[in-house]
C-alpha atoms as a PDB file:
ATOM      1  CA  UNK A   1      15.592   5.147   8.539  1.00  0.00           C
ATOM      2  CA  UNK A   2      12.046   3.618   7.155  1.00  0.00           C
ATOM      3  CA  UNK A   3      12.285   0.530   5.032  1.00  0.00           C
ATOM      4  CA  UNK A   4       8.942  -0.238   3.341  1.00  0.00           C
ATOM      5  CA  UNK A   5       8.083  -3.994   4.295  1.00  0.00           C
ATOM      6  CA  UNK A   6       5.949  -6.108   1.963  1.00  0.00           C
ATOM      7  CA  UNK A   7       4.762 -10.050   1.505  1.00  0.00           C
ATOM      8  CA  UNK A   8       5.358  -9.890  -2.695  1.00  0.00           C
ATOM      9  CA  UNK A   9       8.367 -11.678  -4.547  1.00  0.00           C
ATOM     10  CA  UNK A  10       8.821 -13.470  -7.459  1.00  0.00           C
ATOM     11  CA  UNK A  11       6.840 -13.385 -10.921  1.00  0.00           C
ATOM     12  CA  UNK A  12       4.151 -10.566 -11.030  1.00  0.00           C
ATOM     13  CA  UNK A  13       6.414  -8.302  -8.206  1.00  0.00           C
ATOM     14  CA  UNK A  14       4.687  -5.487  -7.435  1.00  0.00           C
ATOM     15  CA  UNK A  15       6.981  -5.044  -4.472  1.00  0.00           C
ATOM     16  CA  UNK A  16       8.254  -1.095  -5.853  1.00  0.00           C
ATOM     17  CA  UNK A  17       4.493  -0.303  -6.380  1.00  0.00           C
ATOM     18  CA  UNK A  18       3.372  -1.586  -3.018  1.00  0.00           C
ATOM     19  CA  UNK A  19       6.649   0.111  -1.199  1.00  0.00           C
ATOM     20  CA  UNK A  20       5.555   3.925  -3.133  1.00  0.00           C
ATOM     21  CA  UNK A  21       1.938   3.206  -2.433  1.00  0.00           C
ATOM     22  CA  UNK A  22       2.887   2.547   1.439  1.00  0.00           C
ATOM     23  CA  UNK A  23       4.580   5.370   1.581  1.00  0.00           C
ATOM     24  CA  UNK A  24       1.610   7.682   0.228  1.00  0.00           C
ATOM     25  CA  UNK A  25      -0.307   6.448   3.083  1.00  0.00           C
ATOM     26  CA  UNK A  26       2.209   6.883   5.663  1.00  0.00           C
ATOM     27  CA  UNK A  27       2.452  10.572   4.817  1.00  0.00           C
ATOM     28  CA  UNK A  28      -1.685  10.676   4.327  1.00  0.00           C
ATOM     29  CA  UNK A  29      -2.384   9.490   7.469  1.00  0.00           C
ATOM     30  CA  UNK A  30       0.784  10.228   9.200  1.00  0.00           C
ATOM     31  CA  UNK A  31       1.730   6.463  10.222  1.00  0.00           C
ATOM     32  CA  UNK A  32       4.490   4.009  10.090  1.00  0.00           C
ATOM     33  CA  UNK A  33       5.317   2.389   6.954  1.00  0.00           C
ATOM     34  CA  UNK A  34       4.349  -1.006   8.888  1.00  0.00           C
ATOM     35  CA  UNK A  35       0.951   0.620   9.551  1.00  0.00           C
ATOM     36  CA  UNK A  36       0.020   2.016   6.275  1.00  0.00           C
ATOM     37  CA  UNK A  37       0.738  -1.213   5.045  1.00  0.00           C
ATOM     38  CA  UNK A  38      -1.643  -2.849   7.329  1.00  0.00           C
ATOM     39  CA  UNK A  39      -3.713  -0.232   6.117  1.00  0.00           C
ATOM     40  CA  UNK A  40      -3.259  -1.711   2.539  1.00  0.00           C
ATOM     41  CA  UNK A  41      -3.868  -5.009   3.506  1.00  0.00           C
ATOM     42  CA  UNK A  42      -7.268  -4.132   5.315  1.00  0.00           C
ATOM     43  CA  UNK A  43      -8.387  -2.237   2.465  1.00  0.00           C
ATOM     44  CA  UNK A  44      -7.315  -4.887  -0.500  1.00  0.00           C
ATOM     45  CA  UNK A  45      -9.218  -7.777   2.007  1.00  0.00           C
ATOM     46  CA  UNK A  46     -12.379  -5.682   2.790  1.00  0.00           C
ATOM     47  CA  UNK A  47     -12.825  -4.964  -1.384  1.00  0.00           C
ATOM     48  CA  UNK A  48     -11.786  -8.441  -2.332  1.00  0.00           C
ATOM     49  CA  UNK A  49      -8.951  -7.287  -4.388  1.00  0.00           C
ATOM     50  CA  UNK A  50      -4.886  -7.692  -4.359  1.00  0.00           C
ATOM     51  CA  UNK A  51      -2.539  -5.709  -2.689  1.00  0.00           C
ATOM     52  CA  UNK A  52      -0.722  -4.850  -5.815  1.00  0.00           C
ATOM     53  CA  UNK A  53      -4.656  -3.625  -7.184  1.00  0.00           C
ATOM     54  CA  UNK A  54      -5.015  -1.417  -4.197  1.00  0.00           C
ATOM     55  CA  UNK A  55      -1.153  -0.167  -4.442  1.00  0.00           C
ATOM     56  CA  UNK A  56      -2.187   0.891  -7.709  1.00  0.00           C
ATOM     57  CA  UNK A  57      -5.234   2.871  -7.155  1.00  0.00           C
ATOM     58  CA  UNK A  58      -3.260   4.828  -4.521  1.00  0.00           C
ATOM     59  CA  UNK A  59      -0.805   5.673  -6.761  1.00  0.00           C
ATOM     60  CA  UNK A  60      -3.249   7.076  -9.401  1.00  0.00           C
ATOM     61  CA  UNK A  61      -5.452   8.407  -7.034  1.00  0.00           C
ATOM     62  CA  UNK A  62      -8.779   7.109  -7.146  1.00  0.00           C
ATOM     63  CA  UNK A  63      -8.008   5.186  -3.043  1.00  0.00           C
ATOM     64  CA  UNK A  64      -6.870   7.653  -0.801  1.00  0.00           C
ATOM     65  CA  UNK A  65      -6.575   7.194   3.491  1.00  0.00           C
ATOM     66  CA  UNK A  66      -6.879  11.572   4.404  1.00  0.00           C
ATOM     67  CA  UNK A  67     -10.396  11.692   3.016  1.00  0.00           C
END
């Protein structure tokens, strides 16, 4: 069984975002959820932006990982 794993809680959650976006990657790129979380992370740190922003954009579309 994958459980998505994320570093969010409390006020401002995006923790359900995050977990959906993670799994969007996984399949992308064919990883583990830890990985495309990683991923995530690398991403949100090299644009200077939150996790939850980056969650977001992969869940509209405009970030994807099988380009």
């Amino acid at each position: 069984m994958r459980v998505a794993v994320t570093a969010t809680s409390g006020p401002g959650d995006h923790s359900e975002e995050i977990a959906q976006a993670q799994g969007m990657v996984s399949v992308q790129v064919d990883c583990t959820l830890d990985e495309a979380l990683l991923l995530m992370r690398a991403r949100a740190a090299s644009s200077d932006v939150s996790l939850a922003y980056v969650a977001n954009a992969i869940l509209d579309g405009s970030i994807r990982f099988d380009d």
